[in-house]
C-alpha atoms as a PDB file:
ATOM      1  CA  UNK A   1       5.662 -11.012   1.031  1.00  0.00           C
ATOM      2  CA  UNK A   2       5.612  -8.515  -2.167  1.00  0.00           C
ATOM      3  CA  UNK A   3       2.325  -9.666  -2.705  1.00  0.00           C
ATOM      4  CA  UNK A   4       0.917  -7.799   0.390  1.00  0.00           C
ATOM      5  CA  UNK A   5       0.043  -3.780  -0.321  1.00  0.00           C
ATOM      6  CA  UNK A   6       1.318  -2.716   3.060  1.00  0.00           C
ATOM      7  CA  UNK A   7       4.513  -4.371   2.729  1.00  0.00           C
ATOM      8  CA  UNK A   8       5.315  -3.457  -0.806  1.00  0.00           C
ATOM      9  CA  UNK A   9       4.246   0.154  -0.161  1.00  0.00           C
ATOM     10  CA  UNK A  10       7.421   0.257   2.212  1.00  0.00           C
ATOM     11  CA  UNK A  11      10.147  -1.309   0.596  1.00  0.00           C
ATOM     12  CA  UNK A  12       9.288   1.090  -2.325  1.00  0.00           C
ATOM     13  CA  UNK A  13       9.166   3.665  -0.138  1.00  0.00           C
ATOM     14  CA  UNK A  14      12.755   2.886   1.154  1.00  0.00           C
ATOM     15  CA  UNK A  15      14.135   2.147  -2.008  1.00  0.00           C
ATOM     16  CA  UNK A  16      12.899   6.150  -2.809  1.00  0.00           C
ATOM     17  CA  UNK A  17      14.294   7.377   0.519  1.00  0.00           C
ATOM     18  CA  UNK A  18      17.545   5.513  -0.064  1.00  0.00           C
ATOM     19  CA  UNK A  19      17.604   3.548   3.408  1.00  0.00           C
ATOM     20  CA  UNK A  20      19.195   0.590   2.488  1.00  0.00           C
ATOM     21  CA  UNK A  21      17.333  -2.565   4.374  1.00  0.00           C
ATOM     22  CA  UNK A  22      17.349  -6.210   3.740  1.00  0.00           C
ATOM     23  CA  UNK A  23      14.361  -7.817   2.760  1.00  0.00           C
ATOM     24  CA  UNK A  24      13.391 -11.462   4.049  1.00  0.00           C
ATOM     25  CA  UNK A  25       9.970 -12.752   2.186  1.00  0.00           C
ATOM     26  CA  UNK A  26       8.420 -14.434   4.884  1.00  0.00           C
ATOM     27  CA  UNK A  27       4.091 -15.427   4.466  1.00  0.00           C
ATOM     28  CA  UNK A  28       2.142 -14.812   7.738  1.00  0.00           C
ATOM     29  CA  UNK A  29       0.356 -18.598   6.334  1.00  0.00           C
ATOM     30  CA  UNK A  30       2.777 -20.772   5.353  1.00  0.00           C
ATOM     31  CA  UNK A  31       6.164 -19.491   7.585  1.00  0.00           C
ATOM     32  CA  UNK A  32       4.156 -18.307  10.732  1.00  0.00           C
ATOM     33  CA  UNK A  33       6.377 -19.751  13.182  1.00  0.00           C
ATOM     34  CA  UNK A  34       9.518 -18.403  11.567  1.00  0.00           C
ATOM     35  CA  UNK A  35       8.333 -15.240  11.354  1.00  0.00           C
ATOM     36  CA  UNK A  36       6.702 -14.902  15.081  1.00  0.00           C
ATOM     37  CA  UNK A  37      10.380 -15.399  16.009  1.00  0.00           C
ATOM     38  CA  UNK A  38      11.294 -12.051  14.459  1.00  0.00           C
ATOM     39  CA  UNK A  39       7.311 -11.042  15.977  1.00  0.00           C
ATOM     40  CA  UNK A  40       5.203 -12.518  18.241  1.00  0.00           C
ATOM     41  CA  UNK A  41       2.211 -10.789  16.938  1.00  0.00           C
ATOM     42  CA  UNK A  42       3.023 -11.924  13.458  1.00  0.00           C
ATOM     43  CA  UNK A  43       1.918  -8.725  11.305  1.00  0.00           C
ATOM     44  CA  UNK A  44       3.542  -7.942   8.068  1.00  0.00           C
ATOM     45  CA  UNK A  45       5.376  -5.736   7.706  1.00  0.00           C
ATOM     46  CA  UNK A  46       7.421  -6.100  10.180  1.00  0.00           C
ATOM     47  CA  UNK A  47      11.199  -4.207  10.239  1.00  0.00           C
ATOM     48  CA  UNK A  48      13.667  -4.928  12.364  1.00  0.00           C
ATOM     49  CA  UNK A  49      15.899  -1.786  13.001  1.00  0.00           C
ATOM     50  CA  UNK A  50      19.736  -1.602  13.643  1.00  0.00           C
ATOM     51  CA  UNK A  51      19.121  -1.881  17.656  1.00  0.00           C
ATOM     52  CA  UNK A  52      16.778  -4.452  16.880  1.00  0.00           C
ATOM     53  CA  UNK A  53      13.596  -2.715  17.705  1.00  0.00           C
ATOM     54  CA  UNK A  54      10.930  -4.522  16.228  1.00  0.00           C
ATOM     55  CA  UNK A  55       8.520  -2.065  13.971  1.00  0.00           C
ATOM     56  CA  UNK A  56       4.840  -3.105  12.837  1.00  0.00           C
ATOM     57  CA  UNK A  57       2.445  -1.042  11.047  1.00  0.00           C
ATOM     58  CA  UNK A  58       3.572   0.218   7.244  1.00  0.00           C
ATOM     59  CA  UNK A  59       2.624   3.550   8.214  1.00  0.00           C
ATOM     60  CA  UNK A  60       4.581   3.709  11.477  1.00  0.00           C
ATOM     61  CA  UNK A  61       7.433   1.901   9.597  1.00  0.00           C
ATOM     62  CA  UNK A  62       7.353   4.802   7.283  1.00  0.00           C
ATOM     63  CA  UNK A  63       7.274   7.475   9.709  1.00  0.00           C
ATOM     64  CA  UNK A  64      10.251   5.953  11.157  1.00  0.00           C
ATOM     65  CA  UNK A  65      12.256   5.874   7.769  1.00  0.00           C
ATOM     66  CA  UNK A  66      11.075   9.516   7.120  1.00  0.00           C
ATOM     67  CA  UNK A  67      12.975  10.601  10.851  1.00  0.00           C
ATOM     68  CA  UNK A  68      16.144   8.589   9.188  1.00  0.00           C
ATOM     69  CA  UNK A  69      16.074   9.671   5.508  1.00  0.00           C
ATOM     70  CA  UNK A  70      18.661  12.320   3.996  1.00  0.00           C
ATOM     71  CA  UNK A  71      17.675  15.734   4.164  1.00  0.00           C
ATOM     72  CA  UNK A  72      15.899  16.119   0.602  1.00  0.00           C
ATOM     73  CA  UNK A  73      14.487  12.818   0.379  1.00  0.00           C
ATOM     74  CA  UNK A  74      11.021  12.886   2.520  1.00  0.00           C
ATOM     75  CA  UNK A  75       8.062  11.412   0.274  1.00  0.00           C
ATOM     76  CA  UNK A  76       5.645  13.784   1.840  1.00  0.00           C
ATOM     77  CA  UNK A  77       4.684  17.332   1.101  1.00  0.00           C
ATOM     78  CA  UNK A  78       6.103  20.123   3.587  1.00  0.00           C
ATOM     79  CA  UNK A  79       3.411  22.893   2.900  1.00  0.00           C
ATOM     80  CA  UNK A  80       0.325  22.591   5.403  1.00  0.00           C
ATOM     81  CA  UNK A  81      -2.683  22.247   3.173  1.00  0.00           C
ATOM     82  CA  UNK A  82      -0.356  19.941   0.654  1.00  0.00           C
ATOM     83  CA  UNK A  83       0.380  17.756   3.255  1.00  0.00           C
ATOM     84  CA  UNK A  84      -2.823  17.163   4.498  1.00  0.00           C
ATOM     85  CA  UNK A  85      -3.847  16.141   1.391  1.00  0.00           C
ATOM     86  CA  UNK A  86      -1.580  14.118   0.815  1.00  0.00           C
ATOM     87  CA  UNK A  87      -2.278  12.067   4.076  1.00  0.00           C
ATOM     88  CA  UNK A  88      -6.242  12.258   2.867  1.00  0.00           C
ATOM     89  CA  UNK A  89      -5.241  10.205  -0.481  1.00  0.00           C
ATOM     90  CA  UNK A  90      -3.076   7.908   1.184  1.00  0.00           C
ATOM     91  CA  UNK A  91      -5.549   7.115   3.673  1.00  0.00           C
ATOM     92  CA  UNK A  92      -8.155   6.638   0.815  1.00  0.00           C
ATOM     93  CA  UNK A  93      -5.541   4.049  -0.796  1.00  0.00           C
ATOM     94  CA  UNK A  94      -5.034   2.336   2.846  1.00  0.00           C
ATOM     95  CA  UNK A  95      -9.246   2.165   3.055  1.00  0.00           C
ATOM     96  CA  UNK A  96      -8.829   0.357  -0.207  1.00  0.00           C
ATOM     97  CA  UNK A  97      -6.068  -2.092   0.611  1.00  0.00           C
ATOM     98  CA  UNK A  98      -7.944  -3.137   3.824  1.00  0.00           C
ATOM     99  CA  UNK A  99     -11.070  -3.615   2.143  1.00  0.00           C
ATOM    100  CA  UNK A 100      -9.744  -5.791  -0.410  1.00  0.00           C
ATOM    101  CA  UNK A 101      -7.940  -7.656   1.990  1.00  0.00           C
ATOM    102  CA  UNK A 102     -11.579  -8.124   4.152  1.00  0.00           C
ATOM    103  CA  UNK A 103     -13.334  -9.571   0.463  1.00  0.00           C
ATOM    104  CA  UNK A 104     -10.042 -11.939  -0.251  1.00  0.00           C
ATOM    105  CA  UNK A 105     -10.488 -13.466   3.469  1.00  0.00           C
ATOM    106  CA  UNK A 106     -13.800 -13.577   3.448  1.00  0.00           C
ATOM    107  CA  UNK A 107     -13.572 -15.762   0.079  1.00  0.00           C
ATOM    108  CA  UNK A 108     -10.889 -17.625   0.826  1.00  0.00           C
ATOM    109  CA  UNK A 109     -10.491 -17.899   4.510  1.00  0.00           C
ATOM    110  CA  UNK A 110     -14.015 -18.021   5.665  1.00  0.00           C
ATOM    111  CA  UNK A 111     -16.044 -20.933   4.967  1.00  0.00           C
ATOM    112  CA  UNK A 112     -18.948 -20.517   2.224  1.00  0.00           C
ATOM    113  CA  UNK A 113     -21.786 -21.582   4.951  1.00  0.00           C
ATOM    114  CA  UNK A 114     -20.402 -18.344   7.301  1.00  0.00           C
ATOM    115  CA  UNK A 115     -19.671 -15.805   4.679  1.00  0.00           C
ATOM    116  CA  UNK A 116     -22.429 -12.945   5.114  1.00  0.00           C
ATOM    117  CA  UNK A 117     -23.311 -11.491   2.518  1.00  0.00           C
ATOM    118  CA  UNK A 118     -24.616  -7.856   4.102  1.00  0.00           C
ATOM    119  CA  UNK A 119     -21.438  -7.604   5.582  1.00  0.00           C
ATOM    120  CA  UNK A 120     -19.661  -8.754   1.966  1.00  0.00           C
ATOM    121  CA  UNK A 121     -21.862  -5.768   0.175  1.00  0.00           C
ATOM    122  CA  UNK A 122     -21.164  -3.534   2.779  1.00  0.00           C
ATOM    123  CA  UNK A 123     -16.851  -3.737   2.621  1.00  0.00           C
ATOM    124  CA  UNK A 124     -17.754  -3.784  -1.490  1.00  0.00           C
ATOM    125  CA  UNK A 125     -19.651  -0.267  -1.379  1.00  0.00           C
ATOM    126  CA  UNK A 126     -16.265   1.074   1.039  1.00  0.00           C
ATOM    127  CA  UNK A 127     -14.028  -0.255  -1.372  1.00  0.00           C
ATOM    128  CA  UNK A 128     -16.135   1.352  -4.559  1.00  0.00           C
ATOM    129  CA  UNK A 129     -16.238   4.552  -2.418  1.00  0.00           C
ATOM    130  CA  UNK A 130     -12.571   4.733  -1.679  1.00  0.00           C
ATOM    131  CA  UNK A 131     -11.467   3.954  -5.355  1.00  0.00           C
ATOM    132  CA  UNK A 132     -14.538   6.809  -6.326  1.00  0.00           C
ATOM    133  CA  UNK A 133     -12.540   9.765  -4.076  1.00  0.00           C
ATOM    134  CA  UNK A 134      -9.235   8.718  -4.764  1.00  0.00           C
ATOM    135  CA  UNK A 135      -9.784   8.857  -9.038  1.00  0.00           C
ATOM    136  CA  UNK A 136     -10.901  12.254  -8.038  1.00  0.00           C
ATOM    137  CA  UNK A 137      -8.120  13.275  -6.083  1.00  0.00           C
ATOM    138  CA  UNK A 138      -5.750  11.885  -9.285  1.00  0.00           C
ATOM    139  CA  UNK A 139      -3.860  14.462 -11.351  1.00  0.00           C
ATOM    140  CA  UNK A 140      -3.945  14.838 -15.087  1.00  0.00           C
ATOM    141  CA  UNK A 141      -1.891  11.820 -17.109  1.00  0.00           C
ATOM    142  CA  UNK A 142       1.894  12.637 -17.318  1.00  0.00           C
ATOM    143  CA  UNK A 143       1.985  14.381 -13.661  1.00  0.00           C
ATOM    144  CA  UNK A 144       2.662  13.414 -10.506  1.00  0.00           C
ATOM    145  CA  UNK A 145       0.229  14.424  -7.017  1.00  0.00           C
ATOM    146  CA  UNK A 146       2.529  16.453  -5.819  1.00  0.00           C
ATOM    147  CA  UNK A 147       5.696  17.451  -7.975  1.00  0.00           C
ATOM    148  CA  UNK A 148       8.153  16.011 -10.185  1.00  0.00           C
ATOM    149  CA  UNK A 149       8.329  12.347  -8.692  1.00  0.00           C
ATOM    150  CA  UNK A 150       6.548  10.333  -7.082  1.00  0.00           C
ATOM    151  CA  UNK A 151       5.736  11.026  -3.158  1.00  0.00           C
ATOM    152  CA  UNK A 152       3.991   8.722  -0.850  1.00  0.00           C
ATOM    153  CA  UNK A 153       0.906   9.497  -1.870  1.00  0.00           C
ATOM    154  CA  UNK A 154       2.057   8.642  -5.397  1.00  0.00           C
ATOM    155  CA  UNK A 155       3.708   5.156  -4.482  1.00  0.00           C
ATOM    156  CA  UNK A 156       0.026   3.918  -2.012  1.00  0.00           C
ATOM    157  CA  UNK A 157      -2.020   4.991  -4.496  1.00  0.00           C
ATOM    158  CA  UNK A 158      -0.548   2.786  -7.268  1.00  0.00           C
ATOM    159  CA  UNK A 159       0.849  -0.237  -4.815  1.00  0.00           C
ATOM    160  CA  UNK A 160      -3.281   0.077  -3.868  1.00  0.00           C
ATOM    161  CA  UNK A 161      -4.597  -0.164  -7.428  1.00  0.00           C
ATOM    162  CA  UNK A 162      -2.170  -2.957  -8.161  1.00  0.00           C
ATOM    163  CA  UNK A 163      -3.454  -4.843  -5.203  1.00  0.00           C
ATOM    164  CA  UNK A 164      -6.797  -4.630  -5.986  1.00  0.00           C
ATOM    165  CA  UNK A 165      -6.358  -5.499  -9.640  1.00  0.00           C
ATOM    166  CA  UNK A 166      -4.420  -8.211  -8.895  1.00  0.00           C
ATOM    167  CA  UNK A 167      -6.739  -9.847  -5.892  1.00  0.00           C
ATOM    168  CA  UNK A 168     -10.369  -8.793  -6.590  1.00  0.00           C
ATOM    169  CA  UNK A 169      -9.846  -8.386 -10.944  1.00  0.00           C
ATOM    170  CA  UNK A 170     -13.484  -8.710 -11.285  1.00  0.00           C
ATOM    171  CA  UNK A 171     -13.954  -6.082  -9.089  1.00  0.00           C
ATOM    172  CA  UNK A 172     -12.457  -2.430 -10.137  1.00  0.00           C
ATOM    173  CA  UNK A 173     -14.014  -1.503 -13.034  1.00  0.00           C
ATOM    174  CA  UNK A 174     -10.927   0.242 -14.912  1.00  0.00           C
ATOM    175  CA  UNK A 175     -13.178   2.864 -16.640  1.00  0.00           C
ATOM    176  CA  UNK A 176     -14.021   4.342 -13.376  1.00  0.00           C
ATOM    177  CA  UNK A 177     -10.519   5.185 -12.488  1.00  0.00           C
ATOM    178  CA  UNK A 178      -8.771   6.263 -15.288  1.00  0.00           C
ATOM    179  CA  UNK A 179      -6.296   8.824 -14.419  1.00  0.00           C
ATOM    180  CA  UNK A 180      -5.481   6.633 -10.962  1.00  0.00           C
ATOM    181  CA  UNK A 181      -4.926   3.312 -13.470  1.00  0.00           C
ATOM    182  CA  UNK A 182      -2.711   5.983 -15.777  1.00  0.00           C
ATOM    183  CA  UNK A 183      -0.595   6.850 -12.711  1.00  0.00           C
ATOM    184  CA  UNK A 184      -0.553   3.442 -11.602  1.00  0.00           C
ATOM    185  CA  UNK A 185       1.283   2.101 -14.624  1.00  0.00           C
ATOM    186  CA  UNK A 186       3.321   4.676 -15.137  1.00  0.00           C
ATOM    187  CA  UNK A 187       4.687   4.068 -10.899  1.00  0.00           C
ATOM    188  CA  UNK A 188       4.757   0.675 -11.953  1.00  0.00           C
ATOM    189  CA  UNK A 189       7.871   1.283 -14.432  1.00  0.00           C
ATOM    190  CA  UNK A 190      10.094   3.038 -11.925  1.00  0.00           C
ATOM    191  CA  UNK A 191      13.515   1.167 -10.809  1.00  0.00           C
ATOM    192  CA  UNK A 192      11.590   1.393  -7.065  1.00  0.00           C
ATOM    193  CA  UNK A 193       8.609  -0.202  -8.560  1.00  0.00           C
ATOM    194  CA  UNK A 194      10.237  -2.909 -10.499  1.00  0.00           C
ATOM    195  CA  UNK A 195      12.887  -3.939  -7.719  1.00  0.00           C
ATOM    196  CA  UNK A 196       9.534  -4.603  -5.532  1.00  0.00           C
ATOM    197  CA  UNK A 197       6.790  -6.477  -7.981  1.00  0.00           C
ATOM    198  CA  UNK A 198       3.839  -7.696  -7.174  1.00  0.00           C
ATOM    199  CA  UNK A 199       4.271 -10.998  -6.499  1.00  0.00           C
END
């Protein structure tokens, strides 16, 4: 389901590396059993390939596509010390995603007499940290991180922000980001973007 950051963050990604895929919404709640026939283990996303390999894990789904994208196409940085980078920001977007995704559960999933609140503060002061480095890895409005469109770095970063805004809206305080909620929007009105909303 779109409204998950990990899938979303690939089927824009695929829709920029133009690898054409099929995409079948299917919620790890309310279709479990239907989708544990296309995976057992039931994680999302989940891509089935053209030998029928099954593929878990956005980022190892995306390392796959990269192997199978046109020459031209890759979303990530070729020079050494631009490509780590990159992989630092991305991972500071994943760090977000999870840790909203630990505060929705622990809300919604977890009864009130079991939620901890230590823990609860804790995952908060992660998810404040990770949204704290990634403003300040952000470039100046009108630019992208690494060139003239977006890379991967580009698309987790904004799928992340979305996420967060959308789950925890209380949460993000959108002064303290402003150049990541500038590049945010402006991701969000790409053809890639807006053939994969937040839903």
């Amino acid at each position: 389901m779109l409204d998950s950051p990990f899938v979303r963050r690939v089927a824009i990604s695929l829709r920029a590396l133009d690898i054409a895929f099929v995409h079948e919404p299917l919620s790890v709640f309310s279709a479990f059993d239907a989708f544990a026939g296309i995976n057992p283990v039931v994680k999302a996303p989940s891509l089935v390939t053209d030998d029928g390999t099954v593929l878990m894990d956005s980022s190892l789904i995306l390392e796959h596509a990269e192997r199978i994208a046109a020459p031209g196409r890759s979303l990530i940085p070729l020079d050494p010390q631009a490509h780590s980078r990159s992989l630092r920001i991305i991972g500071l977007a994943l760090a977000a995603c999870e840790k909203t995704v630990q505060i929705v559960y622990e809300h919604n999933l977890r009864p009130m007499e079991k939620q901890h609140q230590p823990w609860l503060d804790r995952v908060h002061g992660q998810l404040a940290a990770a949204y704290r480095l990634l403003e300040a890895e952000m470039p100046q409005a009108g630019s992208w991180l690494f060139g003239t469109r977006p890379l991967q770095a580009d698309i987790t970063s904004a799928v992340a922000l979305r996420f967060t805004r959308e789950m925890l809206p209380d949460v993000l305080d959108v002064n303290a980001c402003p150049r990541l909620h500038v590049l945010s929007a402006r991701a969000e009105e790409r053809d890639e973007f807006r053939a994969f909303p937040f839903s």
